[in-house]
N, C-alpha and C. Protein backbone atom coordinates (compact mmCIF):
# COMPACT_ATOMS: atom_id res chain seq x y z
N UNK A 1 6.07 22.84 -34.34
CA UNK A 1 6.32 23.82 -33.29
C UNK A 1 4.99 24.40 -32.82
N UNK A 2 4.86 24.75 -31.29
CA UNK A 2 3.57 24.74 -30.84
C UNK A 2 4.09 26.54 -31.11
N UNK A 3 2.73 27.35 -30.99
CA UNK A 3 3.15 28.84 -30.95
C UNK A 3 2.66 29.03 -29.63
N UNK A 4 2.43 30.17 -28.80
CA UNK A 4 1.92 30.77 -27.11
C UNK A 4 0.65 31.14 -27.99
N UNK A 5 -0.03 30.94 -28.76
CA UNK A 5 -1.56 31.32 -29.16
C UNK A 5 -2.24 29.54 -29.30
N UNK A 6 -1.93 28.47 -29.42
CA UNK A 6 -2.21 27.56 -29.18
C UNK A 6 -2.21 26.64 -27.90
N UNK A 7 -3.09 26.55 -27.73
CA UNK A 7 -3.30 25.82 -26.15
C UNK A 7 -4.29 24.48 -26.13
N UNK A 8 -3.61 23.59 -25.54
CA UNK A 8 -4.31 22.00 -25.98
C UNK A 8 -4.44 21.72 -24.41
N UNK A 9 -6.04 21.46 -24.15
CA UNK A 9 -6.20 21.20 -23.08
C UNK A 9 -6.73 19.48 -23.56
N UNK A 10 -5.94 18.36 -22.47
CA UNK A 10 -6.76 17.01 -22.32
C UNK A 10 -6.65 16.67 -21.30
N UNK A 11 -7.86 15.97 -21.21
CA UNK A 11 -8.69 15.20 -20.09
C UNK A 11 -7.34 13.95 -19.86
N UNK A 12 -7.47 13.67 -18.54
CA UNK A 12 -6.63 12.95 -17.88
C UNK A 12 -7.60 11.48 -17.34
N UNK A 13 -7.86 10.41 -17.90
CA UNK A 13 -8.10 9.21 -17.56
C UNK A 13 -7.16 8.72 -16.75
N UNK A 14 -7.76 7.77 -15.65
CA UNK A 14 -7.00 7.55 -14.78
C UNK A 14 -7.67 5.70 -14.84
N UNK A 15 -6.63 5.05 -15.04
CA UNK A 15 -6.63 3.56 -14.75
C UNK A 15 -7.32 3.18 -13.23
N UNK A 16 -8.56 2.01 -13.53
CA UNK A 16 -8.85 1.87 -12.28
C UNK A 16 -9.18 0.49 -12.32
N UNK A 17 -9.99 -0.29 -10.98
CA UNK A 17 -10.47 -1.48 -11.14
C UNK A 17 -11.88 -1.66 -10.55
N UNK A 18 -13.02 -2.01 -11.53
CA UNK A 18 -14.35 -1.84 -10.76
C UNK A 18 -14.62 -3.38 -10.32
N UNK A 19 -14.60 -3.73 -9.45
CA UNK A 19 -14.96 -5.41 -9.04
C UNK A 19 -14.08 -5.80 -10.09
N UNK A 20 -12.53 -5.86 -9.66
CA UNK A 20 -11.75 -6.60 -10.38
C UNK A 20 -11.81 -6.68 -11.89
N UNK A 21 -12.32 -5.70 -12.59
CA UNK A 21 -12.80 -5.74 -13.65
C UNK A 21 -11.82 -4.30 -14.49
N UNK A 22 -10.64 -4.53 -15.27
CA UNK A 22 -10.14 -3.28 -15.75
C UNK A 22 -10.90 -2.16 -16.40
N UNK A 23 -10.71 -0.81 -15.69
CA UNK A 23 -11.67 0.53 -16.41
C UNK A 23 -10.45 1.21 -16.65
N UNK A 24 -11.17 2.08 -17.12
CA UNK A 24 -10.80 3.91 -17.39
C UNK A 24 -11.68 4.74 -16.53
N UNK A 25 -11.46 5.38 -15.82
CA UNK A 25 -11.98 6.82 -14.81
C UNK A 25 -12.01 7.64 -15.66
N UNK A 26 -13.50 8.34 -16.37
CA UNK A 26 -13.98 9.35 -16.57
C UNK A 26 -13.97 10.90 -16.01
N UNK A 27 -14.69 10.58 -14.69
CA UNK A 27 -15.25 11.52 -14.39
C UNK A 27 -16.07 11.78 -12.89
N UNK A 28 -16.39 12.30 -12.31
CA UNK A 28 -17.29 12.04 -11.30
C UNK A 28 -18.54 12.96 -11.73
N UNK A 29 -19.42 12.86 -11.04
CA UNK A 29 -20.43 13.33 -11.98
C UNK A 29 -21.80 13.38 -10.53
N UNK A 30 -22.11 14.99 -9.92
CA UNK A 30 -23.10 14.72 -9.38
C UNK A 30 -24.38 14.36 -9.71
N UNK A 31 -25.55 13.71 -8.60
CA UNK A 31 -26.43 13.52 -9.15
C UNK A 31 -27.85 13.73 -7.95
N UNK A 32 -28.96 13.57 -8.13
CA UNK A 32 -29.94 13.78 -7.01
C UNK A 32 -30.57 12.46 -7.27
N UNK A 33 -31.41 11.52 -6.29
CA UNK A 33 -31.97 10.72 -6.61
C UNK A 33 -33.53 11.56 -7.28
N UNK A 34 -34.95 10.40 -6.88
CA UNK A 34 -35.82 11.24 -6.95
C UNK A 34 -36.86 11.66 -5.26
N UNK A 35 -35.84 11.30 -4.26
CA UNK A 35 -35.87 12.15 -3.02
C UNK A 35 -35.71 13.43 -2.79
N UNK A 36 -34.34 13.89 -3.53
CA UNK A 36 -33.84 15.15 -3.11
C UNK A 36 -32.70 14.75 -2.80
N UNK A 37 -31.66 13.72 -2.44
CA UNK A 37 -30.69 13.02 -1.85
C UNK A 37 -29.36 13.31 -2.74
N UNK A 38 -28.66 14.29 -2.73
CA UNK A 38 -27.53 14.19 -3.30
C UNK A 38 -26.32 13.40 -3.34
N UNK A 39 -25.27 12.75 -4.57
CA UNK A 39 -24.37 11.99 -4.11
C UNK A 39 -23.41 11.77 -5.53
N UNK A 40 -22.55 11.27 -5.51
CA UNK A 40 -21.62 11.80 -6.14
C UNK A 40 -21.22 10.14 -6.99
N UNK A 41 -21.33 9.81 -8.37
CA UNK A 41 -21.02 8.36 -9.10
C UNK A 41 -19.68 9.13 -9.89
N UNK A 42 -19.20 7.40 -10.17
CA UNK A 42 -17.94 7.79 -11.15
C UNK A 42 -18.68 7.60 -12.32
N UNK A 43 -17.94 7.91 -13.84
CA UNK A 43 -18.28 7.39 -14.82
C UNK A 43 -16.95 6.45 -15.15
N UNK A 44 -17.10 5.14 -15.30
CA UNK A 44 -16.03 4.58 -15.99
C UNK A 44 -16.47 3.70 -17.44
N UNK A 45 -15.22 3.37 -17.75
CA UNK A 45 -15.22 2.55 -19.24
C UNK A 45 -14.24 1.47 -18.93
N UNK A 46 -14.81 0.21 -19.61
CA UNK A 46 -14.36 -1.15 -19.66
C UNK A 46 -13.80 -1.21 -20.67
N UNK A 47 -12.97 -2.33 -20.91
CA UNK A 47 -11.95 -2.81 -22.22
C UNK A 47 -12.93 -2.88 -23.28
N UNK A 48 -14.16 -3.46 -22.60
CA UNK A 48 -15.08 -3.67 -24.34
C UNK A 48 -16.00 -2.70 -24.77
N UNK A 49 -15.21 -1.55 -23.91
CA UNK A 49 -16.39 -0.51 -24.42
C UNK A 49 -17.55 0.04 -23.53
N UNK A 50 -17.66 -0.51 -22.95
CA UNK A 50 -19.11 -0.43 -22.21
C UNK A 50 -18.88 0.84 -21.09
N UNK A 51 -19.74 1.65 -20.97
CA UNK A 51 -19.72 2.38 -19.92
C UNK A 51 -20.25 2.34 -19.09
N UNK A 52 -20.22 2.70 -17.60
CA UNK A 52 -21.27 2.48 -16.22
C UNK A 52 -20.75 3.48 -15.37
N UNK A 53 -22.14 3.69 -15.14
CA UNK A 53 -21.93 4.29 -13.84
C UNK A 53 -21.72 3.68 -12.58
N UNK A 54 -20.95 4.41 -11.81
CA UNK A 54 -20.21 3.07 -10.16
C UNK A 54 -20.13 4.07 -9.11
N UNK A 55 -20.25 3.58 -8.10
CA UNK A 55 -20.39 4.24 -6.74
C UNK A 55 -18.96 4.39 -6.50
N UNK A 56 -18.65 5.43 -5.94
CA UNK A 56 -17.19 5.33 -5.26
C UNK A 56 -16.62 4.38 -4.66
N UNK A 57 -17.08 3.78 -3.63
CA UNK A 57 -16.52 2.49 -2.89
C UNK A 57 -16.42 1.45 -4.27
N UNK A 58 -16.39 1.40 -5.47
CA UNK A 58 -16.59 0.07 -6.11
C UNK A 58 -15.42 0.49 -6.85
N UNK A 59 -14.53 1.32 -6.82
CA UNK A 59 -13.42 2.19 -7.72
C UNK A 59 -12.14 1.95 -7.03
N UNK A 60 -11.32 1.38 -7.44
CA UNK A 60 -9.84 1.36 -7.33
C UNK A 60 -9.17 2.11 -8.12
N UNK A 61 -8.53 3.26 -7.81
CA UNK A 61 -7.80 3.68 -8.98
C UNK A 61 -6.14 3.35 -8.69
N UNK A 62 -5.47 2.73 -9.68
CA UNK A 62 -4.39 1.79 -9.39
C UNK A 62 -2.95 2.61 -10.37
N UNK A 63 -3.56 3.57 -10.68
CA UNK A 63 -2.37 5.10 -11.22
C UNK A 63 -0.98 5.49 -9.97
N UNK A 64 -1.16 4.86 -8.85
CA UNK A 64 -0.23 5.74 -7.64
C UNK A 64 -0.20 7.10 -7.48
N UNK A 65 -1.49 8.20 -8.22
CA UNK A 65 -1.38 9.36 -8.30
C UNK A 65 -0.80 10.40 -6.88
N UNK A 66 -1.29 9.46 -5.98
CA UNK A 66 -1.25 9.77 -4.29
C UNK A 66 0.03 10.25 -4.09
N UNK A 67 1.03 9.19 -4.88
CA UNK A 67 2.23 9.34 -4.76
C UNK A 67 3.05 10.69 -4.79
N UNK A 68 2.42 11.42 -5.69
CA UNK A 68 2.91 12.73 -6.32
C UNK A 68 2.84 13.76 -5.09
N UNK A 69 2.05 13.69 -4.24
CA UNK A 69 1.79 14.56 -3.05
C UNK A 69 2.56 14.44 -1.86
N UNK A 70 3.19 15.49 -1.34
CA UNK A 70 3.76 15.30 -0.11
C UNK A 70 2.50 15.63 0.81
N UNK A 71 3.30 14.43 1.75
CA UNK A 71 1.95 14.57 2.98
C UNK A 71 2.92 15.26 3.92
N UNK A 72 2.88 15.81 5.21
CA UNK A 72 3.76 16.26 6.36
C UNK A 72 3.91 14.94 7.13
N UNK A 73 4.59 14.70 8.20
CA UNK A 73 4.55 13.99 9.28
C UNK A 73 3.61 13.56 9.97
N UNK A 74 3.60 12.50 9.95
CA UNK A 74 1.67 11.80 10.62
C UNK A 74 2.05 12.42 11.87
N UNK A 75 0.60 12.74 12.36
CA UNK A 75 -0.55 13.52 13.49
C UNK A 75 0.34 12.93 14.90
């Protein structure tokens, strides 16, 4: 039995595909180059472990999370 003084917060991984390649979605994670150039990487994880960092465009996330949201009536 949980009591109202215990509270369990977890991180939500989200299934994705980096170049056809099965991950786990971490995180997004800002960053600066060494310009000054701000921009925004995922962190994901592969079946064998390996972690990388990936640009947004290289991220499929294949969860249907979208689904959960009502949109209104297109424009």
């Amino acid at each position: 039995m949980v009591s109202f003084n215990d509270i369990e917060i977890k991180k939500k991984l989200r299934p994705c595909f980096v170049k056809n390649e099965k991950a786990l979605f971490h995180k997004w994670v800002h960053k600066k180059n060494l310009l000054g150039q701000e921009f925004e990487i995922g962190i994901v994880e592969y079946e064998n472990g390996q972690v990388e960092e990936v640009t947004p465009n290289n991220i499929k996330f294949c969860d249907n999370e979208i689904g959960e949201y009502v949109f209104k009536e297109e424009l």
